[in-house]
N, C-alpha and C. Protein backbone atom coordinates (compact mmCIF):
# COMPACT_ATOMS: atom_id res chain seq x y z
N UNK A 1 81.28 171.02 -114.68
CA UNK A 1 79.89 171.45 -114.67
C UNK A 1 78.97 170.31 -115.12
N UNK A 2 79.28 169.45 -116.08
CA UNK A 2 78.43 168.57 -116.74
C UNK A 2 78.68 167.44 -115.82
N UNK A 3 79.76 166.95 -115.34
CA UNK A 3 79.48 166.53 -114.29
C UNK A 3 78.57 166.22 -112.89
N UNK A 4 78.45 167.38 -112.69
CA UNK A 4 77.93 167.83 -111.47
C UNK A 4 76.60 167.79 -111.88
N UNK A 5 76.02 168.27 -112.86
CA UNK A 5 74.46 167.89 -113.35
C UNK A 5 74.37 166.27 -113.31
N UNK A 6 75.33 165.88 -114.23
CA UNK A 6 74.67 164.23 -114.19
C UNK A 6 74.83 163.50 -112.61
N UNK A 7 75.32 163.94 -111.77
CA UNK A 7 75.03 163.50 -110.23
C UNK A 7 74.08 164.12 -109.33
N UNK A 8 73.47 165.65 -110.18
CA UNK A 8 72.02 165.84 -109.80
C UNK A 8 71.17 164.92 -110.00
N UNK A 9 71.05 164.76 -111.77
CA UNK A 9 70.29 164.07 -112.08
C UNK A 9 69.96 162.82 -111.49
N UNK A 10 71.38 162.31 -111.41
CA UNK A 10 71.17 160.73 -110.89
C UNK A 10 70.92 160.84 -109.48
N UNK A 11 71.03 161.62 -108.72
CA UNK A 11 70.32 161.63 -107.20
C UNK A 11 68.48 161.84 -107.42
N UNK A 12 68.09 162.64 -108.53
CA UNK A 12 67.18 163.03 -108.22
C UNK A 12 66.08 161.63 -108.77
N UNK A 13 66.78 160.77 -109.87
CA UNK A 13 66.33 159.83 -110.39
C UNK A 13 66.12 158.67 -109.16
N UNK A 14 67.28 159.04 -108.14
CA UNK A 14 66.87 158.48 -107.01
C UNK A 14 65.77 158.17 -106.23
N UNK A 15 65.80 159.80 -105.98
CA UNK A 15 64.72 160.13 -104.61
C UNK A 15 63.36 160.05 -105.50
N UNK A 16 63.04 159.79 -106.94
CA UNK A 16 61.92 158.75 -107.57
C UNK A 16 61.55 158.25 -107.50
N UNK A 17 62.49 157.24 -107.16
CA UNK A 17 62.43 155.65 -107.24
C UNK A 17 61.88 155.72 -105.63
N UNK A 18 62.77 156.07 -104.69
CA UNK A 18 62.36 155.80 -103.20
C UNK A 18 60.64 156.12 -102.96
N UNK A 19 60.43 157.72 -103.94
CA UNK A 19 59.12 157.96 -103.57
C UNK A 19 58.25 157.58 -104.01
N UNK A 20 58.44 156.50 -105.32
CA UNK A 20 57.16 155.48 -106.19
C UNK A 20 57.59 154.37 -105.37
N UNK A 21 58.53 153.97 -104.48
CA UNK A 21 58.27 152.50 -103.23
C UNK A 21 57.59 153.22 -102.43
N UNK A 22 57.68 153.81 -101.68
CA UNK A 22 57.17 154.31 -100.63
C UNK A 22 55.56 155.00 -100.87
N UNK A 23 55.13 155.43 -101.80
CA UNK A 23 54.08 155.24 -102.48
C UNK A 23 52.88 153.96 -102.69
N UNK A 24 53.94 153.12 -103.53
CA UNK A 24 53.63 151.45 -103.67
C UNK A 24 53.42 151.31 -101.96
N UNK A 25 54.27 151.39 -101.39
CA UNK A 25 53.62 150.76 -100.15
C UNK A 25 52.38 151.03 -99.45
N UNK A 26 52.00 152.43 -99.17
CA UNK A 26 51.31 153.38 -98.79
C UNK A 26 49.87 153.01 -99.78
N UNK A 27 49.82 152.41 -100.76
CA UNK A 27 48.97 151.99 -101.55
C UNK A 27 48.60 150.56 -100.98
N UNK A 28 50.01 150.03 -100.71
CA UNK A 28 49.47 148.35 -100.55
C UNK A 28 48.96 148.50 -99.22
N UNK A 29 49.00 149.39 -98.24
CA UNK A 29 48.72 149.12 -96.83
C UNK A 29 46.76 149.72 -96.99
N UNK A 30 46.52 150.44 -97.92
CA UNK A 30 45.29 150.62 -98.04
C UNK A 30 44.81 149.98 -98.78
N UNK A 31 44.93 149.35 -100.13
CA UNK A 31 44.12 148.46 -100.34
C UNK A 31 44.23 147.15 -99.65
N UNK A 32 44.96 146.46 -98.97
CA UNK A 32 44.70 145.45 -98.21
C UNK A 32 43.73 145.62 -97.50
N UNK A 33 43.84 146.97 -96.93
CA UNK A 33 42.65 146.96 -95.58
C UNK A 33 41.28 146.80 -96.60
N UNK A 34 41.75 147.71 -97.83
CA UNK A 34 39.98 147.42 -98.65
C UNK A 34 39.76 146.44 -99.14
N UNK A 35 40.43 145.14 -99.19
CA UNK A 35 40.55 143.54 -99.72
C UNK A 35 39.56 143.55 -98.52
N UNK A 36 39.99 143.61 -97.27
CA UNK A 36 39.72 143.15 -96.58
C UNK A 36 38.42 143.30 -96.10
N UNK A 37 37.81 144.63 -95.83
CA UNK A 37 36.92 145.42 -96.00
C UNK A 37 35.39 144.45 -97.12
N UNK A 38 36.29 144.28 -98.32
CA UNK A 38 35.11 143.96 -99.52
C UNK A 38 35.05 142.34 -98.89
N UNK A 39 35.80 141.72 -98.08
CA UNK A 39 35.32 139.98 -98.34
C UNK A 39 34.87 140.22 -96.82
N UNK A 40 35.28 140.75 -95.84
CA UNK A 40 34.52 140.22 -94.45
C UNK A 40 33.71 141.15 -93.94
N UNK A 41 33.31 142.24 -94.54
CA UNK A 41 32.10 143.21 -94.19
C UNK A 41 31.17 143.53 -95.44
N UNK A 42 31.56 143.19 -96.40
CA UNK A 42 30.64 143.63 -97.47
C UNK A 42 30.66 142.14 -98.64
N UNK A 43 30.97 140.90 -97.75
CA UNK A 43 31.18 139.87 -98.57
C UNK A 43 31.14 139.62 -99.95
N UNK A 44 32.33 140.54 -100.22
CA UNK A 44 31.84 140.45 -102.11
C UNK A 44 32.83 139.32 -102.29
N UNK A 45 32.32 138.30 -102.92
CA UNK A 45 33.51 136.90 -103.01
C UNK A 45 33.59 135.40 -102.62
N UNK A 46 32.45 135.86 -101.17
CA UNK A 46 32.47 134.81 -100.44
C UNK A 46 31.87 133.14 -100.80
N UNK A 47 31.10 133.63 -101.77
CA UNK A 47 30.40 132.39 -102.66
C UNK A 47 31.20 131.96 -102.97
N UNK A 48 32.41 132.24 -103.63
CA UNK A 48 33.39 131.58 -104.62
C UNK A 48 34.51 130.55 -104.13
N UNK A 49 34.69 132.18 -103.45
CA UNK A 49 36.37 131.52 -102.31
C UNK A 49 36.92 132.04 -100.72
N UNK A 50 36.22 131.38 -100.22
CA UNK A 50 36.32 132.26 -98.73
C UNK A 50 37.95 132.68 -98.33
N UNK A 51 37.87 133.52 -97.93
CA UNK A 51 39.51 134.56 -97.99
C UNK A 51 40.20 134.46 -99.20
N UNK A 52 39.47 135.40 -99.72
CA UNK A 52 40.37 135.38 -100.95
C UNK A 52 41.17 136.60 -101.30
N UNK A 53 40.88 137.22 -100.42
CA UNK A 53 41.86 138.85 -99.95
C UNK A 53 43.20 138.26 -99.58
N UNK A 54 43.03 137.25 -99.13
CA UNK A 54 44.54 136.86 -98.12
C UNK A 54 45.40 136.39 -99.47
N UNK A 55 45.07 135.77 -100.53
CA UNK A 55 45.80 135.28 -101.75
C UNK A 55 46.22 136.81 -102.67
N UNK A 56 45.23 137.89 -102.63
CA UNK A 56 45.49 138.63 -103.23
C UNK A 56 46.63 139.93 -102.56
N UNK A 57 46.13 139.97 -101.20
CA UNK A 57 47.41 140.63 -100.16
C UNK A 57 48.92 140.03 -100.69
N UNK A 58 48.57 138.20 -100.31
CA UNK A 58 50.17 137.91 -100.50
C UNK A 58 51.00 138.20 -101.84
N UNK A 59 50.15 137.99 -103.05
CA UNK A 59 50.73 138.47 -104.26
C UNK A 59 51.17 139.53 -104.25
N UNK A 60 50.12 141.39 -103.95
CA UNK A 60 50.78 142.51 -103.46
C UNK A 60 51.79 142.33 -103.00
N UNK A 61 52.06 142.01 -101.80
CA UNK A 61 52.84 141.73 -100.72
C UNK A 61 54.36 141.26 -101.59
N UNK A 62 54.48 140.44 -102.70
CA UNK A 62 55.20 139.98 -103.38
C UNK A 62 56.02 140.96 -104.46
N UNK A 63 55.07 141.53 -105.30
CA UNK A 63 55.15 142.31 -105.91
C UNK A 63 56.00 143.72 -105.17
N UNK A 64 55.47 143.74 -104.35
CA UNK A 64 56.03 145.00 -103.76
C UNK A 64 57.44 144.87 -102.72
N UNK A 65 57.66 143.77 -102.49
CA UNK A 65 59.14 142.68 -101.98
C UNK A 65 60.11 142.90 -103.55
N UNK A 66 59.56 142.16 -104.71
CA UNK A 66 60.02 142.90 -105.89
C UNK A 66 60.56 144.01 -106.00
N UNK A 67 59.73 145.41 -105.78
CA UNK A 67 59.86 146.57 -106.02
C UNK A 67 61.30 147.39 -104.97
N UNK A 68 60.47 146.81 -103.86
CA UNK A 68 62.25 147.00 -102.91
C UNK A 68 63.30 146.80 -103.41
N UNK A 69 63.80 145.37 -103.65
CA UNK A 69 64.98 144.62 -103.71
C UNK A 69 65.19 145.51 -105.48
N UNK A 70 64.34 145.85 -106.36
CA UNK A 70 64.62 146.72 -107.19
C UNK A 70 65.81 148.30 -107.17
N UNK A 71 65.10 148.53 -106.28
CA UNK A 71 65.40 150.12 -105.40
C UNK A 71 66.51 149.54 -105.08
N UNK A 72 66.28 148.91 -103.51
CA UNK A 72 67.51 149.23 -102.93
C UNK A 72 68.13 148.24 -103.39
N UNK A 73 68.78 146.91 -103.99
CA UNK A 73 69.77 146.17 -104.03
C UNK A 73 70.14 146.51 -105.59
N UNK A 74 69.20 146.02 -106.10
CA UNK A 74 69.66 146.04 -107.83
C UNK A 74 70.18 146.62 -108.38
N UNK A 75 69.05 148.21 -108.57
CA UNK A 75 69.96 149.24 -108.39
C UNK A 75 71.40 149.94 -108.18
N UNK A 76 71.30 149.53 -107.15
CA UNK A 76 72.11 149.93 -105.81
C UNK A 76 73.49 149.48 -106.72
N UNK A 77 73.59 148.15 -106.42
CA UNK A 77 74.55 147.79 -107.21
C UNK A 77 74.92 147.72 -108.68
N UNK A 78 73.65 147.71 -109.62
CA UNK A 78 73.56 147.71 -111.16
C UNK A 78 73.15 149.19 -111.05
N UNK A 79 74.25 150.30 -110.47
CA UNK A 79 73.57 151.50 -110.99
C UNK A 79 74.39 152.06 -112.24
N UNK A 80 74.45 153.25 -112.29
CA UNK A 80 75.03 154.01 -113.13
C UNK A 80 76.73 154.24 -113.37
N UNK A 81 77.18 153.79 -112.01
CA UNK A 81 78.74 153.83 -111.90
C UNK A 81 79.03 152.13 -112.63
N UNK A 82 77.92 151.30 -111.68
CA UNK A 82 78.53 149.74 -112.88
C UNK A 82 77.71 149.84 -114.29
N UNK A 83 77.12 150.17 -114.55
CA UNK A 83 76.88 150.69 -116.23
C UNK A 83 78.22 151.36 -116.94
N UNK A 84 78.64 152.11 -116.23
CA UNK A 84 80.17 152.71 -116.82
C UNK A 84 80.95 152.22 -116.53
N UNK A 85 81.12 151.02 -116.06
CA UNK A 85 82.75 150.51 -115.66
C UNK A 85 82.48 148.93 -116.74
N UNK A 86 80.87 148.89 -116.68
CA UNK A 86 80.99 147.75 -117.98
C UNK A 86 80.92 148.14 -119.45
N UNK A 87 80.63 149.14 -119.87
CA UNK A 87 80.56 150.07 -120.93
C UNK A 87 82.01 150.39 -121.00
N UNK A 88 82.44 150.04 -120.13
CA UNK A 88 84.58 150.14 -120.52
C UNK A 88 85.17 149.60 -120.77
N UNK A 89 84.74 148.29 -119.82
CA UNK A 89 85.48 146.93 -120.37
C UNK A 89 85.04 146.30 -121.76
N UNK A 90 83.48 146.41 -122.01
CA UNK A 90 83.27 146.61 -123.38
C UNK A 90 83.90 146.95 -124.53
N UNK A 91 84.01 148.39 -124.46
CA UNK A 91 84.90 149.44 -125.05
C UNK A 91 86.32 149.02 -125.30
N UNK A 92 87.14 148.59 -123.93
CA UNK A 92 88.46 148.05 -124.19
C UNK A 92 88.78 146.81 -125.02
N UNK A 93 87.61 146.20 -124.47
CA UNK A 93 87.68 144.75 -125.53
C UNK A 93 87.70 144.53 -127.11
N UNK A 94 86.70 146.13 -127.30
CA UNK A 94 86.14 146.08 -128.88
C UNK A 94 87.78 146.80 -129.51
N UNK A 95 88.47 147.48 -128.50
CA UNK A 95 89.96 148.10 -128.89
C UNK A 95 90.40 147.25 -128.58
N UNK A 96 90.63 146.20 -128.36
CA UNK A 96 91.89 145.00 -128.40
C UNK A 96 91.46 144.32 -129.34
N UNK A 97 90.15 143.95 -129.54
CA UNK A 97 90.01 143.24 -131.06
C UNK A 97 90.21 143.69 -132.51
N UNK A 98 89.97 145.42 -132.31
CA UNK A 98 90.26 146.05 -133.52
C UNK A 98 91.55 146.05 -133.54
N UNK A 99 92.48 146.00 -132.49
CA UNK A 99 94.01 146.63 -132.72
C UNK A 99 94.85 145.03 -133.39
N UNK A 100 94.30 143.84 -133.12
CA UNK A 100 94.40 142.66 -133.58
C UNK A 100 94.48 142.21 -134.78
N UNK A 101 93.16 142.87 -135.19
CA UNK A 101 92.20 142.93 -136.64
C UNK A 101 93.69 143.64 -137.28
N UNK A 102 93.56 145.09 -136.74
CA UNK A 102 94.50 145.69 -137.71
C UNK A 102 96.19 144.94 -138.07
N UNK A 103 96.39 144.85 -136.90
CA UNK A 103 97.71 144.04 -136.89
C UNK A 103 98.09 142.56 -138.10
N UNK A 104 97.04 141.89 -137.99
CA UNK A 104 96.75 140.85 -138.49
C UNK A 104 96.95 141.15 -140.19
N UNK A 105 96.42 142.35 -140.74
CA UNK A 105 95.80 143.12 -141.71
C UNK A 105 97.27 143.40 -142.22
N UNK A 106 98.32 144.50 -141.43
CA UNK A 106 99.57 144.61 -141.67
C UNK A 106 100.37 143.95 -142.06
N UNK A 107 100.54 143.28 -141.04
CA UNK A 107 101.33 141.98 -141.32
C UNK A 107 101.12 141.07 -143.03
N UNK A 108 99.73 141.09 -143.12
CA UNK A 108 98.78 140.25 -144.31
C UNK A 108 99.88 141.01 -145.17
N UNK A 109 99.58 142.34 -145.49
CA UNK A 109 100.39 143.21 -146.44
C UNK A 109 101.28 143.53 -146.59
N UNK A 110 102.05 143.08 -145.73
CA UNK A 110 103.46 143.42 -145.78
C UNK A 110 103.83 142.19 -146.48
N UNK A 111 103.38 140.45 -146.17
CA UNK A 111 104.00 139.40 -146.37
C UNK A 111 103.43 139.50 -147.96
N UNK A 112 102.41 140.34 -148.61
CA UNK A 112 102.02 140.13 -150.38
C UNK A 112 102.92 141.19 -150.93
N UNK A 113 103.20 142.37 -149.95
CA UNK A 113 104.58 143.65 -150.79
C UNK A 113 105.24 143.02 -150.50
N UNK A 114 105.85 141.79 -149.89
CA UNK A 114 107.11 141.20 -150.12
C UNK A 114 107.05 139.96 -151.52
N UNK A 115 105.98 139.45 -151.32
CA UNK A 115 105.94 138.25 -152.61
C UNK A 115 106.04 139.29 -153.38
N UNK A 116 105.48 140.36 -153.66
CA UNK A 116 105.43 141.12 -155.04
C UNK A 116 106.40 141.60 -155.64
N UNK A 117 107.85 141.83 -154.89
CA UNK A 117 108.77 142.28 -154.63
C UNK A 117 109.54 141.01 -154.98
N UNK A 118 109.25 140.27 -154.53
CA UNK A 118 110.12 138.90 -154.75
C UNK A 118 110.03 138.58 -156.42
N UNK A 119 108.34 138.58 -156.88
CA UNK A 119 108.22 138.08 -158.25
C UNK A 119 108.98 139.01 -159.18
N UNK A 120 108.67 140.65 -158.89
CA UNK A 120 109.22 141.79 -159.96
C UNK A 120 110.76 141.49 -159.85
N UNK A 121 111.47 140.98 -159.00
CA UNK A 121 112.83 140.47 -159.30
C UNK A 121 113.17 139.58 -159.49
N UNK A 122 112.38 138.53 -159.81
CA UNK A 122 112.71 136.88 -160.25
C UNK A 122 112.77 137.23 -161.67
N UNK A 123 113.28 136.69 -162.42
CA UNK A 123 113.33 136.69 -163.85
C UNK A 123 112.24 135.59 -164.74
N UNK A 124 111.92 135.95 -165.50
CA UNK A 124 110.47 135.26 -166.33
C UNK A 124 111.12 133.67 -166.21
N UNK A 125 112.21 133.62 -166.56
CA UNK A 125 112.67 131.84 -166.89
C UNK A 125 112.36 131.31 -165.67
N UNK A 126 112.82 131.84 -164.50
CA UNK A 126 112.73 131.33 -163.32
C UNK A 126 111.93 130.91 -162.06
N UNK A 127 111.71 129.84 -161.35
CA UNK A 127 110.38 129.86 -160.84
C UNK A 127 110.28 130.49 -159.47
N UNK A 128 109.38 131.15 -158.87
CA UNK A 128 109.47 132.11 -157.68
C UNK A 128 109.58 131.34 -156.90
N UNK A 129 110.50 131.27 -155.20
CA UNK A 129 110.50 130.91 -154.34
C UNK A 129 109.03 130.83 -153.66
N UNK A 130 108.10 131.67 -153.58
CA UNK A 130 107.56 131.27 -152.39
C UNK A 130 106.06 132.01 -153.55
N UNK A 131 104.96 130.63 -153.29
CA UNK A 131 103.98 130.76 -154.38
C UNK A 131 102.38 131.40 -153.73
């Protein structure tokens, strides 16, 4: 069951994303025309920098090339299934270093219950093998 919700969810987180690009676009195709609109019919600009809609289109235009390759590639591939398969190898790594740690730790204690063991049976006159 909990399953099956989190692959709602993540479809629906989907069809989001598709409908804020597809949005973004639907935005960029109208304000271009109104870039366009404000510098060659209502010359607001023209003193400054003649076509200067065309610099501000291509940036849009950029931005929203961005927003795609977001959606569909990045995504796509950096989604939620490779979030969990690196969140594992993570995970496995931090358990091979702890199981190391511990090992390391054992061993440590076993080799001082053996000196300790060694000294409580050496006799006071005598000097311990291993210091």
């Amino acid at each position: 069951m909990n399953e099956q919700h989190e692959i709602y969810e993540n479809a629906r987180k989907r069809v989001k994303q598709k409908k804020r690009l597809y949005f973004h676009f639907v935005l960029f195709l109208v304000g271009s025309v109104f870039l366009i609109v404000l510098n060659k019919i209502l010359k607001v600009g023209e003193s400054y920098f003649e076509d200067w809609f065309v610099w501000a289109i291509v940036l849009w235009l950029f931005l929203w090339v961005l927003h795609f390759v977001n959606v569909f590639i990045t995504n796509k591939f950096m989604g939620k299934d490779w979030e969990r398969i690196q969140t594992d190898k993570l995970v496995l790594k931090q358990e091979v270093k702890i199981a190391k740690l511990e090992k390391e730790i054992a061993k440590k204690a076993q080799i001082k219950a053996e000196s300790k063991k060694l000294e409580d049976e050496t006799p006071d006159n005598e000097t311990p093998l291993i210091n």
